[in-house]
C-alpha atoms as a PDB file:
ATOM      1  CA  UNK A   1      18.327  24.113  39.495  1.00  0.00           C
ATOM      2  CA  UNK A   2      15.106  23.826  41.086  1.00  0.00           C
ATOM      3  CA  UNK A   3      12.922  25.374  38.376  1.00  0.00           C
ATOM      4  CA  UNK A   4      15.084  23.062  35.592  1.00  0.00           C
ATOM      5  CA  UNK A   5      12.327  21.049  33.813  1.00  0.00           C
ATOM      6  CA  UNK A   6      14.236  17.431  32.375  1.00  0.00           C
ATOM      7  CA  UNK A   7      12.009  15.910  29.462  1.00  0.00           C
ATOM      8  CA  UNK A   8      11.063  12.273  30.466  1.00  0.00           C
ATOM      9  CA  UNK A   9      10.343   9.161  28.200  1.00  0.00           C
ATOM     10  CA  UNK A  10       6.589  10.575  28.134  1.00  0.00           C
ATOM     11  CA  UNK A  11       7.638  13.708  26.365  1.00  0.00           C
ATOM     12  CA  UNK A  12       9.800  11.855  23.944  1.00  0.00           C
ATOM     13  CA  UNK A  13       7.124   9.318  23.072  1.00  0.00           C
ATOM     14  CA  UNK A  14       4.870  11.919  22.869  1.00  0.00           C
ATOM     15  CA  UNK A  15       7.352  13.455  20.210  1.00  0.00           C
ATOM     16  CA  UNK A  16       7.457  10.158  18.157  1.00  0.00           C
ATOM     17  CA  UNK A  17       4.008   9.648  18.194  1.00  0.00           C
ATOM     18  CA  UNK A  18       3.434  13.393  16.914  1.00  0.00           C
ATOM     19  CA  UNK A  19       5.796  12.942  14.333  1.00  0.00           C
ATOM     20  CA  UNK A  20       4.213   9.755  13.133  1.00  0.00           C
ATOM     21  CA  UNK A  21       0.930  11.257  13.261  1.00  0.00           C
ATOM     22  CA  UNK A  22       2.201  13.939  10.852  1.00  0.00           C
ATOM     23  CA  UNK A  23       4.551  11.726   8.207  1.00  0.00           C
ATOM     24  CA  UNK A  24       2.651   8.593   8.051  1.00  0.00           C
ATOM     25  CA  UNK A  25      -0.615   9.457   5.930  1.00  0.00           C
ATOM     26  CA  UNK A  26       1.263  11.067   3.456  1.00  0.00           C
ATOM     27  CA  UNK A  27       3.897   7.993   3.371  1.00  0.00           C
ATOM     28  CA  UNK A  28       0.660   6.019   2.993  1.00  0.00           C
ATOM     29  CA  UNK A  29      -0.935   7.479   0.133  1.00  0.00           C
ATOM     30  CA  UNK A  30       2.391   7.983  -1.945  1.00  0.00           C
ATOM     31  CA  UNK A  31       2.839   4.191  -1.423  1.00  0.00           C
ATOM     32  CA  UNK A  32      -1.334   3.357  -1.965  1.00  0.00           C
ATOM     33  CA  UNK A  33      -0.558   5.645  -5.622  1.00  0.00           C
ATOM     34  CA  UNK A  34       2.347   3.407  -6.239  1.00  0.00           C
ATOM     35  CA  UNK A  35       1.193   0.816  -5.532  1.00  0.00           C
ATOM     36  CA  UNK A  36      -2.110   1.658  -8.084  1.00  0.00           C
ATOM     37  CA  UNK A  37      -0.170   2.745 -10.615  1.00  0.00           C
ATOM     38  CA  UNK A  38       1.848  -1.256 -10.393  1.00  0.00           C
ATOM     39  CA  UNK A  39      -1.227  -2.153 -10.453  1.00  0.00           C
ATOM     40  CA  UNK A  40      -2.876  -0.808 -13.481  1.00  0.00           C
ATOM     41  CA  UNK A  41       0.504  -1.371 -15.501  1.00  0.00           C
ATOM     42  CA  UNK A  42       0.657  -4.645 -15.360  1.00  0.00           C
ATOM     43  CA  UNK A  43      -3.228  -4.958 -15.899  1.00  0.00           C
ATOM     44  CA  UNK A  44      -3.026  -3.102 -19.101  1.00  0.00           C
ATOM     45  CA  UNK A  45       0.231  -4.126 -20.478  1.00  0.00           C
END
């Protein structure tokens, strides 16, 4: 049981932060084109 490697609270963050990095520019331009879109609707309408 020596040779057993136990991820830590490092790894994991490490993890979250990763999987932020990867999901939260597209989250931010899907709601930055939503937000637009509002935008120019209720300019033009």
């Amino acid at each position: 049981m020596k040779g057993e490697i136990k991820p830590d609270w490092k790894d994991f963050m490490a993890l979250v932060l990763a999987a932020y990095s990867l999901l939260l520019p597209p989250l931010f331009l899907v709601l930055g084109a939503l937000f637009l879109f509002l935008l120019l609707v209720r300019i033009f309408l």
